[in-house]
Every structure is written in structure tokens, then in C-alpha cells.
Protein backbone atom coordinates (compact mmCIF):
# COMPACT_ATOMS: atom_id res chain seq x y z
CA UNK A 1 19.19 35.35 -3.07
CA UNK A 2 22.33 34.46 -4.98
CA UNK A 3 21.87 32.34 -8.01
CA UNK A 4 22.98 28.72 -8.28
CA UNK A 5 26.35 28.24 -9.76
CA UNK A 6 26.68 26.73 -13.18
CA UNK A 7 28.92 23.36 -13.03
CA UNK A 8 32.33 23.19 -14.79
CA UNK A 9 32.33 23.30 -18.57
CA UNK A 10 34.53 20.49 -18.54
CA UNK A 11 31.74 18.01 -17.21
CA UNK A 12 28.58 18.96 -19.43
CA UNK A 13 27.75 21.87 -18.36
CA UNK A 14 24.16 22.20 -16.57
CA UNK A 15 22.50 25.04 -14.47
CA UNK A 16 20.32 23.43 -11.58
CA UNK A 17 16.51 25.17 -12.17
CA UNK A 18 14.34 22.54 -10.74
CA UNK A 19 13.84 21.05 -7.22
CA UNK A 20 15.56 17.73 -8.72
CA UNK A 21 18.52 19.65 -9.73
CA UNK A 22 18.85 21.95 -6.88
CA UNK A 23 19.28 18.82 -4.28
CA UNK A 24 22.28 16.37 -5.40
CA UNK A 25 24.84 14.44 -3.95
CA UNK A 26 28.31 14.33 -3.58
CA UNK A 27 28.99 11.98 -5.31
CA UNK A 28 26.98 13.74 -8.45
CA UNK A 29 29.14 16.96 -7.74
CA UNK A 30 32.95 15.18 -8.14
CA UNK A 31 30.88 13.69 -11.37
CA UNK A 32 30.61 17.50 -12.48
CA UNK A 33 34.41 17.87 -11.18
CA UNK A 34 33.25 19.77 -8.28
CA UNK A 35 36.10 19.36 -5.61
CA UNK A 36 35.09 18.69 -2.15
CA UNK A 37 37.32 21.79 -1.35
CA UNK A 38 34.97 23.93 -3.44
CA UNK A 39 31.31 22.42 -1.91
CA UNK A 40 33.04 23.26 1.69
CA UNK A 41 33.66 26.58 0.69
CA UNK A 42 30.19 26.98 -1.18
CA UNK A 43 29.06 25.35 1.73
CA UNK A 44 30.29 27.58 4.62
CA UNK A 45 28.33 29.78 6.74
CA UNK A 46 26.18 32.30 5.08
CA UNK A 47 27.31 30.42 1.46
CA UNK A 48 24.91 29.98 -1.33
CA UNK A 49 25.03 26.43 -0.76
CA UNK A 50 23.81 23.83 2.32
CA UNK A 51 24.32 21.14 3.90
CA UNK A 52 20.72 18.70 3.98
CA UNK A 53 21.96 15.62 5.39
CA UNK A 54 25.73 14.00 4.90
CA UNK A 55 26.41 13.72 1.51
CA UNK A 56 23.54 15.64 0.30
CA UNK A 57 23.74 19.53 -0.57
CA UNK A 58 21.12 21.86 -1.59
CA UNK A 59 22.30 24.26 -4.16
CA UNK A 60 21.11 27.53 -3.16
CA UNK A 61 20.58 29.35 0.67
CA UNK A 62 17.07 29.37 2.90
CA UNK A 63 15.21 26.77 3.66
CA UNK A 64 14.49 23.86 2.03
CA UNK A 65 10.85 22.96 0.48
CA UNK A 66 9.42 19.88 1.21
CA UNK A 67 9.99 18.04 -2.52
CA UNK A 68 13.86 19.22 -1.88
CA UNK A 69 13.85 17.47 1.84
CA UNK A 70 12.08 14.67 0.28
CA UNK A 71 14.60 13.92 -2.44
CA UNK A 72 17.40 14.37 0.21
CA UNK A 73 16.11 11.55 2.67
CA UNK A 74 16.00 9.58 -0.67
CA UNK A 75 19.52 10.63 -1.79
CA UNK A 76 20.86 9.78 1.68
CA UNK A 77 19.43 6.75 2.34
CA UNK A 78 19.60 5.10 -1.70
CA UNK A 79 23.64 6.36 -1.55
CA UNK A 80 25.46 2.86 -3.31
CA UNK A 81 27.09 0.94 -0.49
CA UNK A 82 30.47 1.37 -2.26
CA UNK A 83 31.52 4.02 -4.93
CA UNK A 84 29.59 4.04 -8.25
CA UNK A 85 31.60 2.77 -11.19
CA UNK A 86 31.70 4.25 -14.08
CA UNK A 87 28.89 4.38 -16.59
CA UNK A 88 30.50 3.46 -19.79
CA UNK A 89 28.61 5.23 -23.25
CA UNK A 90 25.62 3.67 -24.23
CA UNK A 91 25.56 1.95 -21.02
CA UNK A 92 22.15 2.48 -18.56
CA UNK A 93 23.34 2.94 -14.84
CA UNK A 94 22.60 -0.43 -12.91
CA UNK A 95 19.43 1.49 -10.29
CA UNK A 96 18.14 5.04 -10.01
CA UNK A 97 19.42 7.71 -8.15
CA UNK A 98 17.74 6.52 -5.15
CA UNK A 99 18.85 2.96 -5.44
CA UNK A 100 16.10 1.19 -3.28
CA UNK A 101 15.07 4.19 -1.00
CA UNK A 102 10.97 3.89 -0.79
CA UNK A 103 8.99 6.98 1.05
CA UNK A 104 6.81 5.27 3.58
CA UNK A 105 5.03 6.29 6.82
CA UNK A 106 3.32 9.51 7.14
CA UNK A 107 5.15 11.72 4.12
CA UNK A 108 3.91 8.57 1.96
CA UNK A 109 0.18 9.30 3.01
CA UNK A 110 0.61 12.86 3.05
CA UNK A 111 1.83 12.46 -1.11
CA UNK A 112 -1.13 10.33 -1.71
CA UNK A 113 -3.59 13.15 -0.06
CA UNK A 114 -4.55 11.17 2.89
CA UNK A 115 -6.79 14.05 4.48
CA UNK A 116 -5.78 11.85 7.93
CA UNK A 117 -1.91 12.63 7.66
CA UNK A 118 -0.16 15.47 8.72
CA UNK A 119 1.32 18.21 5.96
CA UNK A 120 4.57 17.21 4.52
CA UNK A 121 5.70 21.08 5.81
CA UNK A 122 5.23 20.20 9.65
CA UNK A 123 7.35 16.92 9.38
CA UNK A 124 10.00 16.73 11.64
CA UNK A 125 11.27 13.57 9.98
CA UNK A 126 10.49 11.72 7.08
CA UNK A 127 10.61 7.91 7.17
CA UNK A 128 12.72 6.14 4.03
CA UNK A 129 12.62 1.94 3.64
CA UNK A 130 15.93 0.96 2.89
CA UNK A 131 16.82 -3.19 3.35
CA UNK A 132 18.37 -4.27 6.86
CA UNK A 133 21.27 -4.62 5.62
CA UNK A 134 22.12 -0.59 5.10
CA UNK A 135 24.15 0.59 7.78
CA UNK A 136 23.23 3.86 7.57
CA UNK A 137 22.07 6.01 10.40
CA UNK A 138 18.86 8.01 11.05
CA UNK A 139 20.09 11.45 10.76
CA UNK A 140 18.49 15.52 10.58
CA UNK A 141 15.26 14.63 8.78
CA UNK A 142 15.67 11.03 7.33
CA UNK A 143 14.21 8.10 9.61
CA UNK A 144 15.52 4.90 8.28
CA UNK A 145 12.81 2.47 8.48
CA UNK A 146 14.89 -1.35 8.13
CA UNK A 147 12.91 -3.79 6.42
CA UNK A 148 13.75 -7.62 5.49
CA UNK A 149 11.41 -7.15 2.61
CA UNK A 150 11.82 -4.25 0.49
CA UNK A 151 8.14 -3.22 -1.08
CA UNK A 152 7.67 -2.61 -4.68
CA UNK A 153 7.39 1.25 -5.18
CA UNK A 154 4.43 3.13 -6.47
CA UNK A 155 6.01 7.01 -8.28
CA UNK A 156 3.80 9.06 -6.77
CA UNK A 157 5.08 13.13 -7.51
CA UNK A 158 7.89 11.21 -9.09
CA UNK A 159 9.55 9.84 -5.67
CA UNK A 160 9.38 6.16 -4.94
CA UNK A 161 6.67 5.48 -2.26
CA UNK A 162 5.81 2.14 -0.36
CA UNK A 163 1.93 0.58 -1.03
CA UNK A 164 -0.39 2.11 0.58
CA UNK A 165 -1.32 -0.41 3.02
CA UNK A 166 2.71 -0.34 3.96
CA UNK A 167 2.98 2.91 4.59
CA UNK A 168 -0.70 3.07 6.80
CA UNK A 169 1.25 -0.03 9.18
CA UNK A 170 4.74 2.42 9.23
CA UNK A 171 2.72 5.09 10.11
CA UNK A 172 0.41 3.04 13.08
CA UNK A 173 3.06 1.59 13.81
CA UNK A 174 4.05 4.66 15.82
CA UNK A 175 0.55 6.50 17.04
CA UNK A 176 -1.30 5.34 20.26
CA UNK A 177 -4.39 7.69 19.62
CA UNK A 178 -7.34 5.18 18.58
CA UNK A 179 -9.05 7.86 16.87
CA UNK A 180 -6.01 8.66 14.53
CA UNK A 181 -5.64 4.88 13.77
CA UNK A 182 -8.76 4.40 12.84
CA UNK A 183 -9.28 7.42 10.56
CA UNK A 184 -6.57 6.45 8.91
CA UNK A 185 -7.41 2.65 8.27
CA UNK A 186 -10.95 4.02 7.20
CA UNK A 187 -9.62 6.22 4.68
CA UNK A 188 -7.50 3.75 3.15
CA UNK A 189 -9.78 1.28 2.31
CA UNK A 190 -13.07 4.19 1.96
CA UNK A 191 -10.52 6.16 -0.70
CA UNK A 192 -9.91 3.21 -2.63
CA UNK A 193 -6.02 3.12 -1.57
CA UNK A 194 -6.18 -0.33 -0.75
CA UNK A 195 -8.11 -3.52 0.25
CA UNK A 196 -8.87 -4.00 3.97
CA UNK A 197 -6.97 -8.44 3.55
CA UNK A 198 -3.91 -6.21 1.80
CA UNK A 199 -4.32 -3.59 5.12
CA UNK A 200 -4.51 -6.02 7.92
CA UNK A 201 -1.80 -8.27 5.98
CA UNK A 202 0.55 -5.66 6.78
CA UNK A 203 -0.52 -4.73 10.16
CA UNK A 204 0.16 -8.32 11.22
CA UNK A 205 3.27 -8.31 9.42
CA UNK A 206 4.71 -5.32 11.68
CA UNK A 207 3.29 -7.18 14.80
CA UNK A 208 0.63 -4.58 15.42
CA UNK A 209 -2.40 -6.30 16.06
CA UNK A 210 -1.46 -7.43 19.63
CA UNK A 211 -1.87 -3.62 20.22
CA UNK A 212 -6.11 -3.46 21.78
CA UNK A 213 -6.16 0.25 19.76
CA UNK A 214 -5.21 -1.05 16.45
CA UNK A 215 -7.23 -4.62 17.21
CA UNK A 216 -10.35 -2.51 17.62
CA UNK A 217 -9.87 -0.61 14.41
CA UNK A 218 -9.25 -3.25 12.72
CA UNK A 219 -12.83 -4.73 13.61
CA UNK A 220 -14.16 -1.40 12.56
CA UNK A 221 -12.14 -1.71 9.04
CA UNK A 222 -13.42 -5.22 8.55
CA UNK A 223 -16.87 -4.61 9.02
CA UNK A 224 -16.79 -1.32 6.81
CA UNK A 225 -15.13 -3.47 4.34
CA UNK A 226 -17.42 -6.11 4.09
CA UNK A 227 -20.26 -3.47 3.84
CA UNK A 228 -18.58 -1.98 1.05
CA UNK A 229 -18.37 -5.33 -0.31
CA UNK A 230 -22.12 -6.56 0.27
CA UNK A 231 -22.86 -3.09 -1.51
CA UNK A 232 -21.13 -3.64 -4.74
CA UNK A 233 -22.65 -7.17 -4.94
CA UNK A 234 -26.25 -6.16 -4.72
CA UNK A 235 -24.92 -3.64 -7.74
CA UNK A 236 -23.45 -6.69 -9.28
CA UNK A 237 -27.01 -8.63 -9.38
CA UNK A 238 -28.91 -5.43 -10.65
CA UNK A 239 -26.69 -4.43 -13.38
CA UNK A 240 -26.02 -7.35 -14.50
CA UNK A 241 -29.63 -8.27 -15.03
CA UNK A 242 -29.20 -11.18 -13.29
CA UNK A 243 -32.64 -12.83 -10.97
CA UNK A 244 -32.87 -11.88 -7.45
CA UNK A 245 -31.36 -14.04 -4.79
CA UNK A 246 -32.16 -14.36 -1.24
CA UNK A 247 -29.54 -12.22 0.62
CA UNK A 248 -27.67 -12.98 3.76
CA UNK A 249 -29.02 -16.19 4.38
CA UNK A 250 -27.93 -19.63 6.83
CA UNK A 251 -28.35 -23.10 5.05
CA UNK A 252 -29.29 -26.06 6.78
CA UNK A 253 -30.11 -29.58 6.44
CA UNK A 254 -33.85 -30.00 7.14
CA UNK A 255 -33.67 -31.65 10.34
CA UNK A 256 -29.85 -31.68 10.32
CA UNK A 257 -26.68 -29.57 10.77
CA UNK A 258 -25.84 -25.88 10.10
CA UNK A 259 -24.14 -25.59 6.99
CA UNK A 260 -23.15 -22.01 7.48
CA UNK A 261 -24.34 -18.47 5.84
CA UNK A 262 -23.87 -17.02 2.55
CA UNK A 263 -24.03 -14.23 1.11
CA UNK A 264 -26.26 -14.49 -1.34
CA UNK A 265 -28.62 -17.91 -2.68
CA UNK A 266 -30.82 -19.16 -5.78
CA UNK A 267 -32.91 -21.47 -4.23
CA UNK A 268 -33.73 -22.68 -7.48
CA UNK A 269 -30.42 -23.02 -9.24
CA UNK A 270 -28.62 -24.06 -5.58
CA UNK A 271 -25.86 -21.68 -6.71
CA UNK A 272 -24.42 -19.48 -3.61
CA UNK A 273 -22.34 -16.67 -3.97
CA UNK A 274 -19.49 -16.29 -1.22
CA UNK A 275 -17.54 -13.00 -0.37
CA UNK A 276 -14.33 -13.82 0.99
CA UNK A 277 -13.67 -10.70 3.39
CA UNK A 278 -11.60 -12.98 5.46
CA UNK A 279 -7.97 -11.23 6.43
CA UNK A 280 -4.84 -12.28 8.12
CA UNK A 281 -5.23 -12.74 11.88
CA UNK A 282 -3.66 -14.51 14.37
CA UNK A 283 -6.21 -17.23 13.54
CA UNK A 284 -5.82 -17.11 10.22
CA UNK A 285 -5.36 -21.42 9.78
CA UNK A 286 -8.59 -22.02 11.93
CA UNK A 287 -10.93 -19.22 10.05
CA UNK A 288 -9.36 -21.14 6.48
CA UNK A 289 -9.34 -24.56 7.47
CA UNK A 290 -13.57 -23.55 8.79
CA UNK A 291 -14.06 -21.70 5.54
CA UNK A 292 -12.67 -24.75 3.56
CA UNK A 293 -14.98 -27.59 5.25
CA UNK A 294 -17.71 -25.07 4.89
CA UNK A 295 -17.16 -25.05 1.26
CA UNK A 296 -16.35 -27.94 0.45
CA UNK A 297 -19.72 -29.48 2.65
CA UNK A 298 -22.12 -27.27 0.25
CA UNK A 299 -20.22 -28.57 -3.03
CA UNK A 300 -21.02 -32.31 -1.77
CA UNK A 301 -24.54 -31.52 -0.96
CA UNK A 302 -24.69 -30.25 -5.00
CA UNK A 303 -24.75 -26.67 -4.32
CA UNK A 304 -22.38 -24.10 -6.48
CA UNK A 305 -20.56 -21.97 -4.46
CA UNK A 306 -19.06 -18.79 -6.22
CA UNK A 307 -16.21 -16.91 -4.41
CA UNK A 308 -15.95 -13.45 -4.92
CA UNK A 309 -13.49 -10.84 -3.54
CA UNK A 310 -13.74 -7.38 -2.65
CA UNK A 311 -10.91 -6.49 -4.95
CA UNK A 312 -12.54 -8.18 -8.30
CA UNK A 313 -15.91 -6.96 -7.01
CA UNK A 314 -14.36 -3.24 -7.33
CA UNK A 315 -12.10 -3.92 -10.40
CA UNK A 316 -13.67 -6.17 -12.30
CA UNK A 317 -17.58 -5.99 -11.82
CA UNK A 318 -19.01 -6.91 -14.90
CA UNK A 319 -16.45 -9.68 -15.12
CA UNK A 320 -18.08 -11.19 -12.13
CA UNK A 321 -21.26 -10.93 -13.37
CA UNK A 322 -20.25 -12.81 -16.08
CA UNK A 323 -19.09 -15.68 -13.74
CA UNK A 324 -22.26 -15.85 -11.62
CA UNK A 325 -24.62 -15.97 -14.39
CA UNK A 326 -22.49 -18.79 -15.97
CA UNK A 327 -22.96 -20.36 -12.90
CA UNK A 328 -26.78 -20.04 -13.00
CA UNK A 329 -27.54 -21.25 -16.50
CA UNK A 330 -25.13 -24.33 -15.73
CA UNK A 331 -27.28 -25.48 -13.34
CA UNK A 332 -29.68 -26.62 -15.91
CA UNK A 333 -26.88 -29.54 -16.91
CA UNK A 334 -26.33 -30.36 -12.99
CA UNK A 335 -27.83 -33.22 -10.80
CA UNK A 336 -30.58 -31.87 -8.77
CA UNK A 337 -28.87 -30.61 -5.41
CA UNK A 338 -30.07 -32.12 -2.00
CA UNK A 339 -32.44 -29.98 -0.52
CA UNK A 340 -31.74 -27.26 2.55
CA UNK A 341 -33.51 -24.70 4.37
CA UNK A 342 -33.04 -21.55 4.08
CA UNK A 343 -33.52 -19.35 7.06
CA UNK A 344 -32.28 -15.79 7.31
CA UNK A 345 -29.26 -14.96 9.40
């Protein structure tokens, strides 16, 4: 194989060696006073050089890795809209050399070691966020994904990649195999990639979960995430030395109305602790505005209610602990709370 060129001496002179250096633009060539003249002849058939995408070369012959077809679809799609000015010295450039390019879909599971996602190698195409606006095309191996709302990237193998829970909706978006949908939502919230509210956020965002396949993993997702959930609580109450409640319990007015189920009760210091597993749904206002006069009903009656998330349950356990025993010894200062039954649910 021929070795890669060294650019002009003229322009700082730099021999490509790494995958970074080996795929650059055009635009980065004329910086090195490269003349387009010279990357058509470098680029001609049976040249050292290539042609990735338009605008994007690969500075040596046979095919390109993955990492260099990665960094393409990101040079391609991040391009500036209108020529770069100058950097003056001392000056930073205004964005990266990406510019808002974000890997998403399956080549953003596949670099976060979803087990779910196909290889990076047997990709035909690579999907790449880039805002609506772009009017670039999807060409060769870059997908352009348009989004009103660009994501905040996560580096991951130093290339900008969209949230996990982004990049699981990109990828449903375009499988109609239940099983595959529903491996993958499992592993993202199971591996600790991201929250089942943050997952399901996103899935209703794309307008997925009119789709019966994704509707019925997302049942599956919820109910593995509030198991998850319930599971780090009871490890919550036990670590934190804290007395044993009465688990998964309904409250009730003796006599009276259903006041609706916790998830956990001291009968004695009428303080209830809540998980909020709720996610966005098509019903989202009715399940709040139910969830709300639920709450609220219980606080009147002179019972605590403690609201807990799956996220601070997983990030911040002990912190929670702290809360719910505060919550216990303050009942000492309270009003006596109005008595209910409790009756398992």
C-alpha cells in the first residue's frame, strides 16, 4: 500500500497516521494548500487517495474502517453552511470539526455496546442528526436524520453521539420486528443506558407509540422498570436501617373511598413512600391530573407522601434514605393523621 502523502511545507507540515487524520475534508486540504487539481489527481482511479462521500477524502487506498466511515458521515453532514472564515492567532474556531453532526440510530448503539445492535462493519448506512434546516442530502453511507431539536451529544470513542434513549427511538423508528424492539428497549433501561420516562419520552416524541409493536414493548419496559424500581427501594429500607413498612399496599377510608395504592406505608408514622414510574403517553394529563388528586387527598387526610424516582433511586440511594427517614422522625412533631385501612393490593 502506498504511504500517505505529507502536506505542503508551506502550511505546517503534518503526516496523517491516525484514523482522524487519514479522513479530512476539503475544505481542511485547500487549508494545507492542497489544490483541488492535486486531490483529483490523488484521487483518480487506482490513486492512493478516495473519495468517502462529497467533500470528504480518505487519505490512503482499500477500504475504509468503520471509525474512518464514521468520521466521514460526521465530516459530511457538520460541513459549515457557508465557507469557514479565517481563524485569526490566538483565536478558538467558533464549533468542532463536526459542527452539530450527532451519531444516532443503530451505529450510536452499536458504539455504546448494545449487544441488540448490529456491528458497525455490516452497516450499510450510518444515521447523522443534523437540524432541519441543513440542506444536505443522504448520500453513499451517511443517512441524514432532520431534527427540530438538536440533542446534546454524549463523546463516546471520541465522535459525538445522541442520548441513548434518542438513538433507541431513531433506531425503532425504522424496525417492525417486535422481538428486536423490545430487546432493545430492555437493554437500555436493564444496562443502565437510560431511564424507561427518558425512553418512552422519546418514543412519543418520534410518534412511535401509535405503532401496536412498539405499544406492547413499551408495556413490557414499564413494568420491568418499575420492578427494577420496587427492587432498589426494598434495598433502600434495608440499608438504610430504616423500620419495615408494609409494601404494596391500597389505603382506604374505613367505611369510605379508595384512596389509591402505594408503594410502601408506616402505619405508625402515616408516612407513604410513592415511586413515580409514570412516563409520557398519550394520556399523559389524565394519569397527572389522577396522580395529583391522589396526592394531594392523602396530604389532607395527614399522611406524608414521599416521591421517589427511579433515577434518584439508582443515583442517589443513600440520599433518599436520608429523605425518608427525615420524614419518619418528623412525624413525631405532626398532628395525628386520620385513620385508614390498609389492605394489600
Amino acid at each position: 500500500m502506498e504511504q500517505c502523502e505529507t502536506f505542503p511545507q508551506s502550511s505546517s507540515p503534518a503526516t496523517p497516521t491516525g484514523p482522524a487524520e487519514l479522513v479530512v475534508s476539503g475544505a481542511r486540504l485547500r487549508e494545507r494548500g492542497v489544490s483541488a487539481a492535486r486531490v483529483a489527481e490523488r484521487c483518480r482511479a487506482g490513486g492512493p487517495w478516495q473519495v468517502l462521500l462529497p467533500g470528504v477524502y480518505l487519505l490512503r487506498s482499500g477500504p475504509p474502517t468503520s471509525e474512518e466511515r464514521l468520521r466521514a458521515v460526521l465530516l459530511y453532514a457538520g460541513r459549515p453552511v457557508r465557507p469557514a472564515r479565517a481563524v485569526l492567532p490566538g483565536q478558538r474556531p467558533a464549533a468542532g470539526p463536526y459542527g452539530e453532526a450527532v451519531i444516532t440510530g443503530a451505529a450510536a448503539l452499536a458504539l455504546r455496546g448494545f449487544s441488540g445492535a448490529p456491528t458497525l462493519r455490516s452497516l450499510e448506512a450510518i444515521d447523522v442528526l443534523v437540524p432541519r434546516s441543513r440542506r444536505l442530502r443522504s448520500t453513499g453511507c451517511a443517512r441524514l436524520v432532520r431534527t427540530h431539536t438538536m440533542p446534546v451529544a454524549e463523546e463516546v470513542t471520541g465522535v459525538p453521539v445522541a442520548p441513548a434513549a434518542r438513538a433507541v427511538a431513531d433506531t425503532v423508528s425504522g424496525l417492525t420486528d417486535p422481538g428486536t424492539v423490545r430487546l432493545l428497549l430492555t437493554e437500555a433501561v436493564r444496562g443502565g443506558h437510560c431511564e424507561p420516562a427518558a425512553l418512552v419520552r422519546e418514543l412519543s416524541d418520534a410518534r412511535l407509540l401509535g405503532r401496536p409493536h412498539v405499544v406492547d414493548a413499551v408495556d413490557a419496559l414499564l413494568a420491568e422498570g418499575r420492578a427494577l424500581a420496587e427492587g432498589r427501594l426494598y434495598a433502600l429500607v434495608r440499608a438504610a436501617g430504616l423500620p419495615e413498612p408494609v409494601w404494596n399496599v391500597d389505603l382506604r377510608l374505613p367505611g369510605g373511598p379508595h384512596l389509591g395504592g402505594v408503594d410502601a406505608y408506616w402505619p405508625d408514622q402515616a408516612v407513604a413512600v410513592e415511586l413515580d414510574t409514570r412516563a409520557p403517553r398519550h394520556d399523559e394529563d389524565t394519569l397527572w391530573s389522577e396522580y395529583a388528586k391522589k396526592r394531594d387527598t392523602l396530604e389532607r387526610l395527614g399522611i406524608t407522601v414521599v416521591h421517589l424516582t427511579p433515577r434518584k433511586l439508582r443515583e442517589a440511594p443513600e440520599q433518599q434514605g436520608v429523605v425518608v427517614r427525615t420524614a419518619l422522625m418528623a412525624a413525631a412533631d405532626r398532628e395525628p393523621a386520620a385513620y385508614v385501612v390498609v389492605l394489600p393490593r
